[in-house]
Structures are given as C-alpha cells and as structure tokens.
Protein backbone atom coordinates (compact mmCIF):
# COMPACT_ATOMS: atom_id res chain seq x y z
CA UNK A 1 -55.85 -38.39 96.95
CA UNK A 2 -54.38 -35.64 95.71
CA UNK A 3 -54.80 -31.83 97.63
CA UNK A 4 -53.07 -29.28 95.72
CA UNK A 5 -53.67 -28.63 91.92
CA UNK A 6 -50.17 -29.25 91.41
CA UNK A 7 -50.40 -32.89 92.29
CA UNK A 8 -53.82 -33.20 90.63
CA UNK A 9 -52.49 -31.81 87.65
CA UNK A 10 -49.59 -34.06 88.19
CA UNK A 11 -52.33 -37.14 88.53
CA UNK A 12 -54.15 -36.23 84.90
CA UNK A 13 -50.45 -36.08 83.43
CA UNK A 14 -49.81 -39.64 84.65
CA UNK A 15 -53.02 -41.13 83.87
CA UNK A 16 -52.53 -39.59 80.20
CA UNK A 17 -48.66 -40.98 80.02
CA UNK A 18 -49.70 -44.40 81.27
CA UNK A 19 -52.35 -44.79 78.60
CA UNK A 20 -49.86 -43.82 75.74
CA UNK A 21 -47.51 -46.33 77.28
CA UNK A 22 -50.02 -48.65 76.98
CA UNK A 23 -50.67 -48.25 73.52
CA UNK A 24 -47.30 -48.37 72.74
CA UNK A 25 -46.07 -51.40 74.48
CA UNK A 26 -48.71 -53.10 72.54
CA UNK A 27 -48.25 -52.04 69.32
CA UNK A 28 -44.40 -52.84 69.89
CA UNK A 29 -45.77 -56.17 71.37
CA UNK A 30 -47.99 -57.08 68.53
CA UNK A 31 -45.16 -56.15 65.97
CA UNK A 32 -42.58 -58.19 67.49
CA UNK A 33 -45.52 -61.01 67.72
CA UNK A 34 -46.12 -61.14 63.70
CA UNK A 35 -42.22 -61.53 63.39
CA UNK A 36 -42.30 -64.76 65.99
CA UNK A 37 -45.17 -66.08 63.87
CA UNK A 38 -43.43 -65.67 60.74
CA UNK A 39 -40.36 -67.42 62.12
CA UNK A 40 -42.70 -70.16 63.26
CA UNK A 41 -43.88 -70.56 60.12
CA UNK A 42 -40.52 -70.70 58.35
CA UNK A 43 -41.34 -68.24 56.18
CA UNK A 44 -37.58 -66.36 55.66
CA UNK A 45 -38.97 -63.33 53.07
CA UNK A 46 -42.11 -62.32 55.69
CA UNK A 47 -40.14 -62.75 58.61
CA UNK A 48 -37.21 -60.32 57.20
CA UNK A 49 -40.34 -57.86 56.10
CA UNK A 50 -42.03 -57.69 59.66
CA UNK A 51 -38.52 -57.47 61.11
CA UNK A 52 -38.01 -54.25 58.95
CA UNK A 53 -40.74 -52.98 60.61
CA UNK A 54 -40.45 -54.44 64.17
CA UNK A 55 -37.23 -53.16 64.58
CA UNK A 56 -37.54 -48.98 64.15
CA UNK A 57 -41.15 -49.54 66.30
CA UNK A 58 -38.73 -51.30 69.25
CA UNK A 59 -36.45 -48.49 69.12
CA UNK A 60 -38.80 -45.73 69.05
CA UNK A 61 -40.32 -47.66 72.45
CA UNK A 62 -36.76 -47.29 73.94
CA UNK A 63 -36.64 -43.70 72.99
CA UNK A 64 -39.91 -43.03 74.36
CA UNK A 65 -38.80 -44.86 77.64
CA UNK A 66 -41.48 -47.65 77.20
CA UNK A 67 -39.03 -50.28 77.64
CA UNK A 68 -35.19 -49.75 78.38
CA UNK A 69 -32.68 -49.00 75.98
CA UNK A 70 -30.86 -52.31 76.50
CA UNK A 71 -33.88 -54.13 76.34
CA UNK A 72 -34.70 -52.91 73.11
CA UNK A 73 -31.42 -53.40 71.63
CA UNK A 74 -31.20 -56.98 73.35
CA UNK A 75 -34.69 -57.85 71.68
CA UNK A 76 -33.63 -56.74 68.46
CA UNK A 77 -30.81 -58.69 68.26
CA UNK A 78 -32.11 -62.11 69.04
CA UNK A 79 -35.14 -61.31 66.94
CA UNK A 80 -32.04 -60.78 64.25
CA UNK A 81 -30.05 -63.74 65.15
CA UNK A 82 -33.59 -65.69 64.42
CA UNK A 83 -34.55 -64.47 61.19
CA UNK A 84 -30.46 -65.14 59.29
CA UNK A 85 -30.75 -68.69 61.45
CA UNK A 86 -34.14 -68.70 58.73
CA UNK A 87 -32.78 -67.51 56.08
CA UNK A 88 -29.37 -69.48 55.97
C-alpha cells in the first residue's frame, strides 16, 4: 500500500486512467465488432459505413495509447482489405 501522498495520489491517477482505458478499448472493440458482423453478413454498403466510423475510433485508441500505434494501423488495414474483398 501506498505511504506517501505522492504515491497515493499516484494510485487515484491510475485507478482513474485504467477505467478510461477501459471504456475505450471497448468502445473501439464494439466498433470494430459491428464492422466484422457486417462483413459476415455480406452486406458491402453497412460494412463500408461502420468502417468509416471504426477506423478514426481505432486511431484515436492509438493516440490515446490504448492499443499501439502499429496495432491500430495493422487492424485497420485488414479490416480494409475485408470490406473491398466485399465490395469487389
């Protein structure tokens, strides 16, 4: 346990910071879930509409440090590569 108010301060800040991270990773998570159900359902004009909006919400998670930047970028492109494979 903590001693000095430094590193309970510190303690609050992380308890705080994980629960946004939380939130976010599921959000992102759901988002990028409604674009895999689209593409299950072969339906090419909803998957290209959640992937409009699954794609700025998986970069804002990178730039919040949620996931890493790589990650984000690699998991955008795949759920890209799906969606044309659709379409086409």
């Amino acid at each position: 346990m903590a001693n000095t108010s430094s590193a309970k301060k510190a303690a609050r800040k992380i308890t705080h910071r994980t629960e946004i991270n939380k939130e976010r990773r599921s959000r992102m998570r759901g988002i990028v879930r409604s674009v895999e159900e689209a593409i299950a359902a072969g339906d090419a004009k909803k998957a290209q509409a959640a992937l409009a909006t699954a794609e700025p919400e998986i970069m804002r998670a990178a730039q919040k440090g949620v996931i890493h930047q790589s990650a984000a970028s690699r998991k955008v492109s795949r759920l890209v590569k799906r969606v044309r494979k659709l379409g086409s």
